[in-house]
C-alpha atoms as a PDB file:
ATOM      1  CA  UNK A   1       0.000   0.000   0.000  1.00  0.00           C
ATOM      2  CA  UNK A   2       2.992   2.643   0.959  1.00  0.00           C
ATOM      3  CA  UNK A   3       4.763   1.436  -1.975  1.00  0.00           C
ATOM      4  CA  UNK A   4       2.119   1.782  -4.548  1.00  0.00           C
ATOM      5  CA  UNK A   5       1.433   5.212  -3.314  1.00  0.00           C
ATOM      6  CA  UNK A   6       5.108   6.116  -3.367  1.00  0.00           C
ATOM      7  CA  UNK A   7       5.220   4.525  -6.636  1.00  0.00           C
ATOM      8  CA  UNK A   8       2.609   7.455  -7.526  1.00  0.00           C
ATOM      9  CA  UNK A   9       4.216  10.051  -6.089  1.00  0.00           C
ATOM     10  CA  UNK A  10       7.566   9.388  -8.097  1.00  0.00           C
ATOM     11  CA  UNK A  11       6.032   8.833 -11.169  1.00  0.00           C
ATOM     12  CA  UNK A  12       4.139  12.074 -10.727  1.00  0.00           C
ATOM     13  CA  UNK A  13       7.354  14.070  -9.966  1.00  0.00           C
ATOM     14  CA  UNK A  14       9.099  12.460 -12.969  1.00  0.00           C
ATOM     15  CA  UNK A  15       6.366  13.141 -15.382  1.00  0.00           C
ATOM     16  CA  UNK A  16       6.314  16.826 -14.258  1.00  0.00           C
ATOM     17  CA  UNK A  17       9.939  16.982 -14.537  1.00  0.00           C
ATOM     18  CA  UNK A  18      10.351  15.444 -17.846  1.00  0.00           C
ATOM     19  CA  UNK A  19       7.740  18.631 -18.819  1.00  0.00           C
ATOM     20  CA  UNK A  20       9.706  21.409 -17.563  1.00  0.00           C
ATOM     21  CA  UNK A  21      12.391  19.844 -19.676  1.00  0.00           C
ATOM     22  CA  UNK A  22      10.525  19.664 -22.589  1.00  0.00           C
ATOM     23  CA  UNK A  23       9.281  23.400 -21.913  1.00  0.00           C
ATOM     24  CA  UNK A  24      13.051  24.222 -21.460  1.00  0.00           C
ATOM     25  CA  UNK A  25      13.954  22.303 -24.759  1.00  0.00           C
ATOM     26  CA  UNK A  26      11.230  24.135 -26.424  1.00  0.00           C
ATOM     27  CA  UNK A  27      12.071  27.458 -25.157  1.00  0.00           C
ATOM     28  CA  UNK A  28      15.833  26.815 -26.319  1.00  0.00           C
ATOM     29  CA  UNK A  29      15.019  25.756 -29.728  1.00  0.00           C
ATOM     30  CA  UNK A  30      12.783  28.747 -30.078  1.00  0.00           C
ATOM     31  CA  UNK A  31      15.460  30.770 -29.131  1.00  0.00           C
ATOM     32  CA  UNK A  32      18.015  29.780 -31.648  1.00  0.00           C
ATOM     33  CA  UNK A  33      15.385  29.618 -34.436  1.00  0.00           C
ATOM     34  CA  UNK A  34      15.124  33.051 -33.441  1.00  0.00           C
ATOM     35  CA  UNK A  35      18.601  33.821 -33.775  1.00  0.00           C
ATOM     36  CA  UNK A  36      18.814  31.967 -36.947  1.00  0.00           C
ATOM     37  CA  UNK A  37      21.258  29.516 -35.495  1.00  0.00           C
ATOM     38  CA  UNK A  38      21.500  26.346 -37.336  1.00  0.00           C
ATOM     39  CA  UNK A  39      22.805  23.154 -35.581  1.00  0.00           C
ATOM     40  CA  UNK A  40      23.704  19.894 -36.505  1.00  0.00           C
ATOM     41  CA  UNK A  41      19.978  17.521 -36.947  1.00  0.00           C
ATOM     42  CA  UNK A  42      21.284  15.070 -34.409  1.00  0.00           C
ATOM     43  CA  UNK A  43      21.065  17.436 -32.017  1.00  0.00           C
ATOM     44  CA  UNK A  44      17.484  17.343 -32.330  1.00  0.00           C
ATOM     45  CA  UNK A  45      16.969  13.740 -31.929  1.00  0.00           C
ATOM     46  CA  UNK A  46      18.501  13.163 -29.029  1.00  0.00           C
END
């Protein structure tokens, strides 16, 4: 019962983290489209 609801708790956390990163990512991408800087498409994938 703990466990499933720590389970939760982390998965909650990580999902909400791995969305400030993507709004960070987003955010930086926008920014150097902005400044017209091209870099390399691998980049982009990872």
């Amino acid at each position: 019962m703990i466990t499933q609801s720590l389970n939760k708790v982390l998965s909650t956390k990580i999902e909400n983290e791995s969305l400030k990163m993507k709004r960070n990512m987003d955010r930086l991408f926008n920014l150097l489209d902005y400044n017209h800087i091209s870099f390399p498409q691998s980049l982009i994938l990872l």
